[in-house]
N, C-alpha and C. Protein backbone atom coordinates (compact mmCIF):
# COMPACT_ATOMS: atom_id res chain seq x y z
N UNK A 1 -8.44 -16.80 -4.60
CA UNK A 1 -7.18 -16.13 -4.26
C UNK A 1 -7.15 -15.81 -2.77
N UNK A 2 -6.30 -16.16 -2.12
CA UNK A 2 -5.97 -15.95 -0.77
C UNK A 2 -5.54 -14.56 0.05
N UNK A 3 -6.20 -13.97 0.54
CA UNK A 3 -5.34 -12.74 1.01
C UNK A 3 -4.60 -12.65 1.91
N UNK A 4 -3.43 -12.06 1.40
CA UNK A 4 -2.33 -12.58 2.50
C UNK A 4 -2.28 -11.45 3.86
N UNK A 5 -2.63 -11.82 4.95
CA UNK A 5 -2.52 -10.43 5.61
C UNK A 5 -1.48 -10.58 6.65
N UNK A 6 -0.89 -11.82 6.71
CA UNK A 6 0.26 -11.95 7.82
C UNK A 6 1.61 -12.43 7.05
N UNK A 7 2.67 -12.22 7.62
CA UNK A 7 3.87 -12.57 6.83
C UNK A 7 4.62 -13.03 7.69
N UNK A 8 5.83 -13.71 8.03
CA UNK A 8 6.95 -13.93 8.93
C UNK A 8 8.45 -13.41 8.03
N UNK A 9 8.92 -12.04 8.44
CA UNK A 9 10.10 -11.67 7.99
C UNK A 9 11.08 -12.97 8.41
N UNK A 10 11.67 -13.05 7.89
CA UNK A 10 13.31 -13.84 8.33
C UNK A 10 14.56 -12.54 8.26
N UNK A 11 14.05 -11.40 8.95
CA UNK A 11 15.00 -10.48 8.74
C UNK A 11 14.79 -9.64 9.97
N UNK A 12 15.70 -9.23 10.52
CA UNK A 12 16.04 -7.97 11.98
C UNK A 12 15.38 -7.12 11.19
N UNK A 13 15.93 -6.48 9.97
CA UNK A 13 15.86 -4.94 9.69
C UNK A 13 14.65 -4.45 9.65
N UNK A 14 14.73 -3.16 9.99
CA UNK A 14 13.76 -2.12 10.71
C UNK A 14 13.22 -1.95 9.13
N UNK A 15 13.95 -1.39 8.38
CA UNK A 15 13.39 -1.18 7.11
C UNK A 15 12.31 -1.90 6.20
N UNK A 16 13.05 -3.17 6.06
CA UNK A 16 11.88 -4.24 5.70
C UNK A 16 10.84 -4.49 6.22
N UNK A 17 11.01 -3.71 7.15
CA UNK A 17 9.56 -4.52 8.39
C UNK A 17 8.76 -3.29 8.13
N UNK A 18 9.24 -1.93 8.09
CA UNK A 18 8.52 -0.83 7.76
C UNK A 18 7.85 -1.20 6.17
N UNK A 19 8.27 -1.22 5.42
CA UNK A 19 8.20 -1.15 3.90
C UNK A 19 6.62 -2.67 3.80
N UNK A 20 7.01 -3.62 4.92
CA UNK A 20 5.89 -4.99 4.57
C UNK A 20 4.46 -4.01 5.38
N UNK A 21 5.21 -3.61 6.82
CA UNK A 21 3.63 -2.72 7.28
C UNK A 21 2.80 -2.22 6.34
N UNK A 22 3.95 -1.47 5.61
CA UNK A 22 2.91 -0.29 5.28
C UNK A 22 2.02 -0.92 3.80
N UNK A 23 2.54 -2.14 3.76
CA UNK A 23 1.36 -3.09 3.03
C UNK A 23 0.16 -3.33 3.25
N UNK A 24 0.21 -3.31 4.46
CA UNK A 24 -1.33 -4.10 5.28
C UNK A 24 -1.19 -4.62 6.40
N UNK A 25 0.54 -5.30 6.03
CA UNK A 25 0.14 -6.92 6.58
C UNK A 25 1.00 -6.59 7.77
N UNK A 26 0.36 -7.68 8.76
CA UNK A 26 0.91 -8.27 10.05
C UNK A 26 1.76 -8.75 10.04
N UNK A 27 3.26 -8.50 10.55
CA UNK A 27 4.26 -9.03 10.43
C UNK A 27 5.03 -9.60 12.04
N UNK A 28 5.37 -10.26 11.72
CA UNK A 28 5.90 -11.33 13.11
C UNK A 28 7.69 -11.11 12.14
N UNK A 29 8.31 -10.98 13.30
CA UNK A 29 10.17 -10.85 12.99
C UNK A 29 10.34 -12.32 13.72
N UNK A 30 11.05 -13.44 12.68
CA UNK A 30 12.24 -13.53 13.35
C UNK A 30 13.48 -14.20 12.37
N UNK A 31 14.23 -13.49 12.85
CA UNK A 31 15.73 -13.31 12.31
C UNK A 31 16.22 -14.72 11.74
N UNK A 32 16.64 -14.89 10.70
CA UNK A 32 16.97 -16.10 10.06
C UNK A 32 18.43 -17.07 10.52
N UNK A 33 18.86 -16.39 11.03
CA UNK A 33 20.58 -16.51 11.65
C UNK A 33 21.79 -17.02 10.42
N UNK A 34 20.86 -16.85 9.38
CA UNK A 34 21.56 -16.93 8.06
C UNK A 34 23.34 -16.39 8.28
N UNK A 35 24.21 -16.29 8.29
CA UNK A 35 25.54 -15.63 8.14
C UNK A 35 25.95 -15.15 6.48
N UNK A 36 26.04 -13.93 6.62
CA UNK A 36 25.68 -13.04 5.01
C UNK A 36 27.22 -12.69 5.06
N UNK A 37 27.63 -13.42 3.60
CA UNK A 37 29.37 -13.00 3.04
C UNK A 37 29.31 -13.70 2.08
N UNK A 38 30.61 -13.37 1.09
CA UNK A 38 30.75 -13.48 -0.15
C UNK A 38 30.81 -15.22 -0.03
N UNK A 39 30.54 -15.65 -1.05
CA UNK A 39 30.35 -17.04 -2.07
C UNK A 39 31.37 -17.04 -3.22
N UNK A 40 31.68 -18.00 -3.38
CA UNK A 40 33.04 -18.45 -4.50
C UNK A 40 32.51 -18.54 -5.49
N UNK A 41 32.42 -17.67 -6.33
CA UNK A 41 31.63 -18.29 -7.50
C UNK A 41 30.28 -17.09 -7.98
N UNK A 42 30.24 -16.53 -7.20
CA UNK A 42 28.62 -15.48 -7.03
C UNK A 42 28.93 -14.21 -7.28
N UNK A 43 28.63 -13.56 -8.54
CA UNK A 43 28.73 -12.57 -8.28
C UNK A 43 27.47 -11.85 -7.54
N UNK A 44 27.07 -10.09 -7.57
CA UNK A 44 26.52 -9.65 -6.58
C UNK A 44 24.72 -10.16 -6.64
N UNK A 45 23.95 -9.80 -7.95
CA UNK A 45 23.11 -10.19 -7.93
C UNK A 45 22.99 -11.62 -7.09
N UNK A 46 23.28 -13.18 -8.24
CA UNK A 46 23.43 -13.94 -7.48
C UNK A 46 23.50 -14.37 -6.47
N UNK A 47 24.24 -12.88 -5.45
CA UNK A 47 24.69 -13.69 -4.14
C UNK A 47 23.47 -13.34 -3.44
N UNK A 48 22.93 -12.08 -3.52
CA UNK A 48 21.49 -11.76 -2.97
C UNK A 48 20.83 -12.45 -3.13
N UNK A 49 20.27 -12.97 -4.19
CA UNK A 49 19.65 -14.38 -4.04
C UNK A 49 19.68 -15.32 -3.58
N UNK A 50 21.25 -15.92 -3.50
CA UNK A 50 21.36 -17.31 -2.68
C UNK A 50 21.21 -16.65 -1.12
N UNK A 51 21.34 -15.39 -0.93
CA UNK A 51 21.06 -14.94 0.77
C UNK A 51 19.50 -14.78 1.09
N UNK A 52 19.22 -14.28 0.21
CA UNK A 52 17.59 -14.08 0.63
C UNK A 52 16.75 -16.05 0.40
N UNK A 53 16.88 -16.71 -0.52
CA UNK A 53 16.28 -17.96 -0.54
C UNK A 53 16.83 -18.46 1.10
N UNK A 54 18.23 -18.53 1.22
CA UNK A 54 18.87 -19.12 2.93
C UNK A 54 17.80 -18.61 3.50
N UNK A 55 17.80 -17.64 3.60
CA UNK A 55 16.84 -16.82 5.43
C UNK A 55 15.53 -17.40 4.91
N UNK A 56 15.00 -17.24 3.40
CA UNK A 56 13.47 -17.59 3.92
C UNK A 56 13.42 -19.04 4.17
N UNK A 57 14.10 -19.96 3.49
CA UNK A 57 14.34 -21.42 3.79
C UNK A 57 14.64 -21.99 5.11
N UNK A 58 14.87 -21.28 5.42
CA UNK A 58 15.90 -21.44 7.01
C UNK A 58 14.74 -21.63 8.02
N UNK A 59 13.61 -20.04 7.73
CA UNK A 59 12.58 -20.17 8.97
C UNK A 59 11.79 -20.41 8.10
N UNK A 60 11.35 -21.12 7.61
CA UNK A 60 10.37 -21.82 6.55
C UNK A 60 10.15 -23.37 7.13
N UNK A 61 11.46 -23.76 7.29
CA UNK A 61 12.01 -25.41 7.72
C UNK A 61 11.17 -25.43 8.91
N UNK A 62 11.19 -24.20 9.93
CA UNK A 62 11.01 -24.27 11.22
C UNK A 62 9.24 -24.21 11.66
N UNK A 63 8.69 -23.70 10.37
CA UNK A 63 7.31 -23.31 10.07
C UNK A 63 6.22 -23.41 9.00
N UNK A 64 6.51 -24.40 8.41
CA UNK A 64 6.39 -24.89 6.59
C UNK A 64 4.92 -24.15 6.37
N UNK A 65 4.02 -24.15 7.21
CA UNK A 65 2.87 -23.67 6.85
C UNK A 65 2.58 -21.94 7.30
N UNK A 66 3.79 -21.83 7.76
CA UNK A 66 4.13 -19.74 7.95
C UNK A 66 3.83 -19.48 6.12
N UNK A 67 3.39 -18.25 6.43
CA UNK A 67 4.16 -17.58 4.90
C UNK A 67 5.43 -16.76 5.33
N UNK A 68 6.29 -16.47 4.71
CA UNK A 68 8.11 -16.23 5.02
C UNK A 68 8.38 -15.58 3.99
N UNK A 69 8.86 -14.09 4.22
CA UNK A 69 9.21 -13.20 3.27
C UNK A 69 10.97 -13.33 3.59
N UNK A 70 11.70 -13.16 2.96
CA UNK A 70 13.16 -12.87 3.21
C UNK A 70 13.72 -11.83 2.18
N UNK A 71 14.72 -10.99 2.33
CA UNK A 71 15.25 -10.29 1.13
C UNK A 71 17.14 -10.42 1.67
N UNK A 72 17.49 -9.83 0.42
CA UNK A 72 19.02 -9.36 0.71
C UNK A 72 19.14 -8.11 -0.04
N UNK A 73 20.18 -7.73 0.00
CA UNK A 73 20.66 -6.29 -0.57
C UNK A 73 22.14 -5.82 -0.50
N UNK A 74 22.50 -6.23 -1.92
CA UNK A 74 23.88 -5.90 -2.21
C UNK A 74 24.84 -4.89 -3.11
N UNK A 75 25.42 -4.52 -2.82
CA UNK A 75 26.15 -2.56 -4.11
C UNK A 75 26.96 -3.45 -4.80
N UNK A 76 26.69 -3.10 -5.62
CA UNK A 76 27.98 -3.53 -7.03
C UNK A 76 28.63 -2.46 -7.69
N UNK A 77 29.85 -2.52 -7.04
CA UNK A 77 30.53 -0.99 -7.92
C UNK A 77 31.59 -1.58 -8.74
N UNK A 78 31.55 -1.69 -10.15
CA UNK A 78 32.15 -2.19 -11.26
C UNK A 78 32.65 -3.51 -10.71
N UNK A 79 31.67 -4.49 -10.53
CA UNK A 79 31.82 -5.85 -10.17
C UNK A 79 32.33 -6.41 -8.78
N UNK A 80 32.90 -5.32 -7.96
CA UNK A 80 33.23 -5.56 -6.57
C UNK A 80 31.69 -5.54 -5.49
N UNK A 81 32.18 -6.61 -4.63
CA UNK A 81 30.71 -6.72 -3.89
C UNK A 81 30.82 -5.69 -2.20
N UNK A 82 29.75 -5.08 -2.39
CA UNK A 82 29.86 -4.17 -1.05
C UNK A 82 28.70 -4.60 -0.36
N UNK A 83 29.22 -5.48 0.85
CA UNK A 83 27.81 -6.19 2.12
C UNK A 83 28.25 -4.39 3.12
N UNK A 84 27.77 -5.39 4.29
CA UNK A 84 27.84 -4.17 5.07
C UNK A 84 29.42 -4.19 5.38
N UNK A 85 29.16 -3.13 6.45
CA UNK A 85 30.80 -2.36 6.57
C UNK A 85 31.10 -3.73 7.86
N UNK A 86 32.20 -3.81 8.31
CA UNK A 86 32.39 -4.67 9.66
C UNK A 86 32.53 -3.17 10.94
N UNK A 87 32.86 -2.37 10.19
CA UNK A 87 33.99 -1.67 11.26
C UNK A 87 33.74 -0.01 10.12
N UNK A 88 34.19 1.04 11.57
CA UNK A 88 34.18 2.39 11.18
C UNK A 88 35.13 2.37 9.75
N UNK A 89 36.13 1.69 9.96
CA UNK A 89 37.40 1.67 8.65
C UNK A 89 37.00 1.14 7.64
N UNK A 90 35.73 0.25 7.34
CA UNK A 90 35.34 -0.47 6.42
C UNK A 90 34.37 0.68 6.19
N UNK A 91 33.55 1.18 6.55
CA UNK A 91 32.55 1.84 6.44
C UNK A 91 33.48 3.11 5.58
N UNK A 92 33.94 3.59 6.06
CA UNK A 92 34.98 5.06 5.67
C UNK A 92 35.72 4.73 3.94
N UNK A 93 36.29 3.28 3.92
CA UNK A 93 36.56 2.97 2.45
C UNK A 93 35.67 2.60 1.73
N UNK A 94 34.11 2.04 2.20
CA UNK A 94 32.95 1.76 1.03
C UNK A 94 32.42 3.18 0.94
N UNK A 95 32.92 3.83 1.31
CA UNK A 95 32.03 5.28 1.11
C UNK A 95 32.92 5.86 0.13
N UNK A 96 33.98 5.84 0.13
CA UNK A 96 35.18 6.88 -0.47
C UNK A 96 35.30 6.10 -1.86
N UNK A 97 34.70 4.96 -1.97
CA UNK A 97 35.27 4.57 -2.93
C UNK A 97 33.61 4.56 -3.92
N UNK A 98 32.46 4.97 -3.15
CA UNK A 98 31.29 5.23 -3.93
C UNK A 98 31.33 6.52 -4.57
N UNK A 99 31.75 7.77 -3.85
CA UNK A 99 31.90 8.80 -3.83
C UNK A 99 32.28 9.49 -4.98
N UNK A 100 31.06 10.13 -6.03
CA UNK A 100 31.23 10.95 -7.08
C UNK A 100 31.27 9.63 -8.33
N UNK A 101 30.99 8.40 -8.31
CA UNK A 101 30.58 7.52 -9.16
C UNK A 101 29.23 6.90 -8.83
N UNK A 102 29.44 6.04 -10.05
CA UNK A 102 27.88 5.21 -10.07
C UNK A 102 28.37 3.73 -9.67
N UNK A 103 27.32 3.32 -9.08
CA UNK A 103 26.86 1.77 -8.90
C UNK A 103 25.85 1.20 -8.63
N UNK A 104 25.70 0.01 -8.68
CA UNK A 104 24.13 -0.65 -8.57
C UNK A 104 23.77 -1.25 -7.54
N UNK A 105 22.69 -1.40 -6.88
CA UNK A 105 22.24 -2.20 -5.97
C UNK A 105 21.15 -3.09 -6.43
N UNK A 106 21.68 -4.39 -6.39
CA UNK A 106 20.49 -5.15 -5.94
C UNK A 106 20.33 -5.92 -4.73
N UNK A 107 18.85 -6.20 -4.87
CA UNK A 107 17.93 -6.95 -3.72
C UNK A 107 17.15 -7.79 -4.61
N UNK A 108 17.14 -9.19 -4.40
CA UNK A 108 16.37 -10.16 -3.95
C UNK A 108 15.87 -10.39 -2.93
N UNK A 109 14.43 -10.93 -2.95
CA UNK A 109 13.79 -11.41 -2.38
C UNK A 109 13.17 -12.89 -2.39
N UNK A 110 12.62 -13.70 -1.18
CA UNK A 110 12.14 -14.86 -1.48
C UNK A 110 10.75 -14.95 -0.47
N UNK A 111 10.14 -15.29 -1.27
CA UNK A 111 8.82 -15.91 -0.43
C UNK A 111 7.91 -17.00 -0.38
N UNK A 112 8.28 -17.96 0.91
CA UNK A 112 7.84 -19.30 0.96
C UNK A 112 6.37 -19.44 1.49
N UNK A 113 5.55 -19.79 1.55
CA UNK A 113 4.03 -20.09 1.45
C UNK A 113 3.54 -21.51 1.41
N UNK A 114 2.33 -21.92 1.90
CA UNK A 114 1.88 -23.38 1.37
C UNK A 114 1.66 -23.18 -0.01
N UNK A 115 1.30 -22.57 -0.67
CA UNK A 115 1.12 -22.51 -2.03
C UNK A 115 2.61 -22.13 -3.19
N UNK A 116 3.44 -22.29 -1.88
CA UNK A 116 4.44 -22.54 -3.25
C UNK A 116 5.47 -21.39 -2.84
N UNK A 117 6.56 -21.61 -3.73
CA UNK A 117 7.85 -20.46 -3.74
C UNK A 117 7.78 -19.63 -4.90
N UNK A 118 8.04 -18.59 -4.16
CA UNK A 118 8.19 -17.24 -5.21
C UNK A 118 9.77 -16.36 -5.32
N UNK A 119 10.86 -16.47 -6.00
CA UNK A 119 11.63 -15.71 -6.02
C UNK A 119 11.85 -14.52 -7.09
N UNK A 120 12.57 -12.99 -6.58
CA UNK A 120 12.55 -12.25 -7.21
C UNK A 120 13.64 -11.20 -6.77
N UNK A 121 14.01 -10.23 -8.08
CA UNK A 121 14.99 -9.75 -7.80
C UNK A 121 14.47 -8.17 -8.44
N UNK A 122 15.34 -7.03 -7.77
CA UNK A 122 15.32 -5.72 -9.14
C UNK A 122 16.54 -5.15 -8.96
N UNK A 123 17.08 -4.24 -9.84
CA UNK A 123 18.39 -3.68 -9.68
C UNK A 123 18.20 -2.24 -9.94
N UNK A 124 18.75 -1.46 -8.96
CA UNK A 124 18.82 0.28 -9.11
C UNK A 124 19.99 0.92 -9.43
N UNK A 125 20.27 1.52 -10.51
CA UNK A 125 21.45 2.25 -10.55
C UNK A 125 21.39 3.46 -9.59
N UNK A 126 22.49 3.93 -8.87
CA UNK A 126 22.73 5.07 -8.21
C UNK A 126 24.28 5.80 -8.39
N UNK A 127 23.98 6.97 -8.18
CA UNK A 127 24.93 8.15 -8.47
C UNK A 127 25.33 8.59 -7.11
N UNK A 128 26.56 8.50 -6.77
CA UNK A 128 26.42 9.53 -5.50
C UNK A 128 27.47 10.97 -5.99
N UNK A 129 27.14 11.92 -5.46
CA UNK A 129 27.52 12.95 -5.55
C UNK A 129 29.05 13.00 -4.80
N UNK A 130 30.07 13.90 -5.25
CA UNK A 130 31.34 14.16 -4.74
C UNK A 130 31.05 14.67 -3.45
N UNK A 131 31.99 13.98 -2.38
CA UNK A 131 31.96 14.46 -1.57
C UNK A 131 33.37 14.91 -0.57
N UNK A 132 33.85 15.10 0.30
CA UNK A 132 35.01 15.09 0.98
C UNK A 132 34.94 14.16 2.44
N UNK A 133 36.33 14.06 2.82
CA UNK A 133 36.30 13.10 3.79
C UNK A 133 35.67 13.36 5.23
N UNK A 134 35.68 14.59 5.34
CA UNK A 134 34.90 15.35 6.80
C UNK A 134 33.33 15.02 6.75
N UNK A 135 32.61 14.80 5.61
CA UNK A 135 31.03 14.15 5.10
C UNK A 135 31.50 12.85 5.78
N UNK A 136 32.53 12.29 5.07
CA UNK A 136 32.42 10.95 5.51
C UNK A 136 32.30 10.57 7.04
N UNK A 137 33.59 11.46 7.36
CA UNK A 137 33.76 11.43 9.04
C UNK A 137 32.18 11.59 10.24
N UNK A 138 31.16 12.84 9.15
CA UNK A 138 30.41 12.96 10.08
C UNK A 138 29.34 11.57 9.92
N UNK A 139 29.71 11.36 8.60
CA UNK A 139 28.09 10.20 8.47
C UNK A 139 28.62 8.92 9.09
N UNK A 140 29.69 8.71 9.30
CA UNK A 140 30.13 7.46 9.96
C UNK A 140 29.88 7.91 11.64
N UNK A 141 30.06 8.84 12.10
CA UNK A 141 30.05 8.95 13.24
C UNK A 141 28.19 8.86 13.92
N UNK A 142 27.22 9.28 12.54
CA UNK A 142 25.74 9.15 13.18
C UNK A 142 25.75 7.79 13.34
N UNK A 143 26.11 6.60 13.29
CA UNK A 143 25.95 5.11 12.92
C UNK A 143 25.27 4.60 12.16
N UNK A 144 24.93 5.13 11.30
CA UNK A 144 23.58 4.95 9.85
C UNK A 144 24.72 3.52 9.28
N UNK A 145 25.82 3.78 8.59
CA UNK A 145 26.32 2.84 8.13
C UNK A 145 26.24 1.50 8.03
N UNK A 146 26.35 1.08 9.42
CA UNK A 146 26.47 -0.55 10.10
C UNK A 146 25.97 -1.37 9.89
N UNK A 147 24.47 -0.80 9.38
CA UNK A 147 24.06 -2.30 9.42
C UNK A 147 23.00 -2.00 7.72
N UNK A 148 24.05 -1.58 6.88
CA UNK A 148 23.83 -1.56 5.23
C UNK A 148 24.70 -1.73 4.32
N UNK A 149 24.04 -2.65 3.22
CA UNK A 149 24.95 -2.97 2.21
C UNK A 149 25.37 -1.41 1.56
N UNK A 150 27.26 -1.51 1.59
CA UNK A 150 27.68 -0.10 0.58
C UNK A 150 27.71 0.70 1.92
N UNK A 151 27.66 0.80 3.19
CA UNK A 151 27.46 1.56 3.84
C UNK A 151 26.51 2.85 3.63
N UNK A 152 25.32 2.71 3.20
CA UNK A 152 24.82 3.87 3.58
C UNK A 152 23.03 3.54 3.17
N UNK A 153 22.30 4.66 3.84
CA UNK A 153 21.30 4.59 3.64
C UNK A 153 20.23 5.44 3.14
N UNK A 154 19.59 5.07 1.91
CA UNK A 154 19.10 5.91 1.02
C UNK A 154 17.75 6.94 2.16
N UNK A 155 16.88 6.17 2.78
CA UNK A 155 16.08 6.35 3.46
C UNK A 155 16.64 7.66 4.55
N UNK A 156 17.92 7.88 4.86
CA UNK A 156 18.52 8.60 6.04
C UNK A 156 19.11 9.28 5.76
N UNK A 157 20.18 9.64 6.82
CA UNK A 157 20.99 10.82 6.56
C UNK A 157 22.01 10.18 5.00
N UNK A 158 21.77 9.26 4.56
CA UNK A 158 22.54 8.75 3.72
C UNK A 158 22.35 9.44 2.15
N UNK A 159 20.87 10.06 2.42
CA UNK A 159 20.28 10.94 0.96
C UNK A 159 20.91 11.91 0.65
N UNK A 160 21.81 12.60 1.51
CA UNK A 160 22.63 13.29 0.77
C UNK A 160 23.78 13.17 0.32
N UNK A 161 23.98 11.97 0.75
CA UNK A 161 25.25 11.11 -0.65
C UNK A 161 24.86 10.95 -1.97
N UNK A 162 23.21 10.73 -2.31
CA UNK A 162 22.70 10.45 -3.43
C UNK A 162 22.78 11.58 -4.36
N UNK A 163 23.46 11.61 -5.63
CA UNK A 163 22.95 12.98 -6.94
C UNK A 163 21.95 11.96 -7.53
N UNK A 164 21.89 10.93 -7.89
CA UNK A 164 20.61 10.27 -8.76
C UNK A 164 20.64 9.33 -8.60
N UNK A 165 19.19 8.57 -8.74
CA UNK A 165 19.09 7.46 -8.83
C UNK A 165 18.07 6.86 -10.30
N UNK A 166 18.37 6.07 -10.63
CA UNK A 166 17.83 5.23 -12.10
C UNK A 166 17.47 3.88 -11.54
N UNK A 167 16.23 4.24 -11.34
CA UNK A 167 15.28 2.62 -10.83
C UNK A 167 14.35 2.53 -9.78
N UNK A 168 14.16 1.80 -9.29
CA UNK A 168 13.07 1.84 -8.05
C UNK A 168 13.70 2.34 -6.93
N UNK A 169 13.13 3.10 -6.09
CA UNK A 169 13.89 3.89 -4.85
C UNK A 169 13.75 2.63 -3.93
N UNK A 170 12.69 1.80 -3.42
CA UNK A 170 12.69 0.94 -2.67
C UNK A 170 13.46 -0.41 -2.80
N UNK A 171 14.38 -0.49 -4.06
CA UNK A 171 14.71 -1.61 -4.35
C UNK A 171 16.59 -0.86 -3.63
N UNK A 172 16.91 0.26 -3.42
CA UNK A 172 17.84 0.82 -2.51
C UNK A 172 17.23 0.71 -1.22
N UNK A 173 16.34 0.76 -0.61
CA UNK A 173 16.24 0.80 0.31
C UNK A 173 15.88 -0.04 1.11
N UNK A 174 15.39 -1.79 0.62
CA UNK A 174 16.17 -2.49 0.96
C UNK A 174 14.71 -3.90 0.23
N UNK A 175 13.62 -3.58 -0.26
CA UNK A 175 13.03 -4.10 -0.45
C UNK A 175 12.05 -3.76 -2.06
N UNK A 176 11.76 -4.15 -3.08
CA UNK A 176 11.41 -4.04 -4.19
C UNK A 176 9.76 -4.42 -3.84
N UNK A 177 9.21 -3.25 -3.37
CA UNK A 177 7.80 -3.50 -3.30
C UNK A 177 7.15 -3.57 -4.58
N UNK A 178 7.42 -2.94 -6.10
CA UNK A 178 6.59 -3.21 -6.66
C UNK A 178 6.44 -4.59 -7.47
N UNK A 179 7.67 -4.96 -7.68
CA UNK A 179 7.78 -5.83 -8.15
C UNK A 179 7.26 -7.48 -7.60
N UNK A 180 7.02 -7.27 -6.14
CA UNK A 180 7.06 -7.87 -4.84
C UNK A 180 5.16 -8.56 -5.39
N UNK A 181 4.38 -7.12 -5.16
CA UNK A 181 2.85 -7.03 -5.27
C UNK A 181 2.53 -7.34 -6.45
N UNK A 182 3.27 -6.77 -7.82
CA UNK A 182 2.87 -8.01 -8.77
C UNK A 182 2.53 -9.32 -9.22
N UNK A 183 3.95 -9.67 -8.07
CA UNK A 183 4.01 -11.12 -8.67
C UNK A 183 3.20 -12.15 -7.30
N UNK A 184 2.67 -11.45 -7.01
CA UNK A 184 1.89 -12.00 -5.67
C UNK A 184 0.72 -13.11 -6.11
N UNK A 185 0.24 -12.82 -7.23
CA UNK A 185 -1.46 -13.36 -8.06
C UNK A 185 -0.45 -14.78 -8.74
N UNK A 186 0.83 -14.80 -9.10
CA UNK A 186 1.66 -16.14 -9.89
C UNK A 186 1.35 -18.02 -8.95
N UNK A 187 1.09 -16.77 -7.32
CA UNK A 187 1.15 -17.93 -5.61
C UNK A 187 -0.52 -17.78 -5.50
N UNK A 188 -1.51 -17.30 -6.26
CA UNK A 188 -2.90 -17.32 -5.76
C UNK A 188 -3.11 -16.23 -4.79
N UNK A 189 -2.36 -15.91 -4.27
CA UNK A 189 -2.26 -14.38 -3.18
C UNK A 189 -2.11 -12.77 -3.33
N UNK A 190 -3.23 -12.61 -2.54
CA UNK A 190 -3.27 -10.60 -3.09
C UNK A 190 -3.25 -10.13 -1.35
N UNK A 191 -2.93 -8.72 -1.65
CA UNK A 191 -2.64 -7.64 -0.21
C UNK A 191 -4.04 -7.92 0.43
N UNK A 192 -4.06 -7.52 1.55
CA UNK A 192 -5.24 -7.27 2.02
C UNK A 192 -6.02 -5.97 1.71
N UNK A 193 -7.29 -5.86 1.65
CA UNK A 193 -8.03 -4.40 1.34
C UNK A 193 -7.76 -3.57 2.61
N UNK A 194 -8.01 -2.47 2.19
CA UNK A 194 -8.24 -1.30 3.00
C UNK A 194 -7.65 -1.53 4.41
N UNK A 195 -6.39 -1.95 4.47
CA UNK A 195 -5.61 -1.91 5.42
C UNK A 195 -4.26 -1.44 5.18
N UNK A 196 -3.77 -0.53 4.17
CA UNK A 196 -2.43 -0.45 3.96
C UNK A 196 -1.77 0.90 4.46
N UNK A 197 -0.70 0.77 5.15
CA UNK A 197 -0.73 1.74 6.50
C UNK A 197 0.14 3.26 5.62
N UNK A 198 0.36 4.37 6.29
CA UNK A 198 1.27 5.31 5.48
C UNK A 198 2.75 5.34 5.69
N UNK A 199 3.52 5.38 5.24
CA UNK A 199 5.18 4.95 6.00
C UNK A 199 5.75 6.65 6.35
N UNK A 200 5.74 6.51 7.64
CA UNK A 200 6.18 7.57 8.22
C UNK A 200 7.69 8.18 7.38
């Protein structure tokens, strides 16, 4: 069994890159240039998937013998798909329209390797608590929004939108670590020992 101690994200986000650190592993960023929007045909799960396989495929092509983690992360509120916001006005209606209901997020993930492809997905139900539009006004104005599916972020000032959540907290926040480290032994590959960092 191989231990994997280096990875190549195909992803910018700060989050993912925090969440792979605090694995062990050595991570090298670079951004997949994937373009993330709705698909004809996809609903939300699905579409996370066909986004996360793109990015890891994408810098995979460029590096066949990298190992290449990619994920996506998408809100499903009664079948409507929420990517990120474009704009303060987009951001202000995915919030108002989460607000004091439930919906789900999922994230897929993909990970390419010489030993093969691994894809995987988990889904979190979440609750957000009632709120009023002056909440909204202030959380749009910290810029947390912008660059998250549903506009907001569980990890941030976004936790106090949350009343509950039903499922893995990390699979909101933008990556499904457990599910991730399970299925790691399916590719011949385990974490590295006694290197796994604490996430600030």
């Amino acid at each position: 069994m191989r231990e994997l101690d280096s990875v190549v994200l195909a992803s910018a986000s700060p989050r993912r890159l925090a969440l792979l650190e605090a694995l062990g592993l050595d991570v090298a960023v670079v951004p997949s240039g994937v373009v993330e929007g709705e698909r004809a045909g996809l609903t939300a799960l699905p579409l996370a998937a066909f986004h996360a396989a793109a990015k890891a495929n994408a810098v995979s092509a460029g590096d066949p013998e990298a190992t290449v983690v990619a994920a996506d992360t998408v809100v499903d509120r009664d079948g409507a798909i929420l990517g990120k916001p474009a704009d303060a006005q987009a951001a202000r209606a995915m919030l108002r329209s989460l607000a004091g209901r439930e919906h789900i997020v999922h994230t897929a993930y993909a990970l390419r390797a010489p030993e093969g492809r691994l894809d995987g997905n988990a889904s979190t139900r979440v609750r957000f608590a009632r709120f009023d539009d002056a909440t909204i006004e202030a959380y749009v104005a910290s810029g947390e929004p912008f660059d998250k599916a549903g506009a907001y972020g569980v990890q941030g000032r976004g936790a106090a939108l949350v009343e509950r959540i039903d499922g893995d907290f990390y699979t909101v926040m933008g990556f499904p670590l457990g599910d991730f480290i399970r299925r790691l032994p399916e590719l011949g590959l385990r974490l590295p020992l006694q290197r796994a960092a604490v996430l600030a």
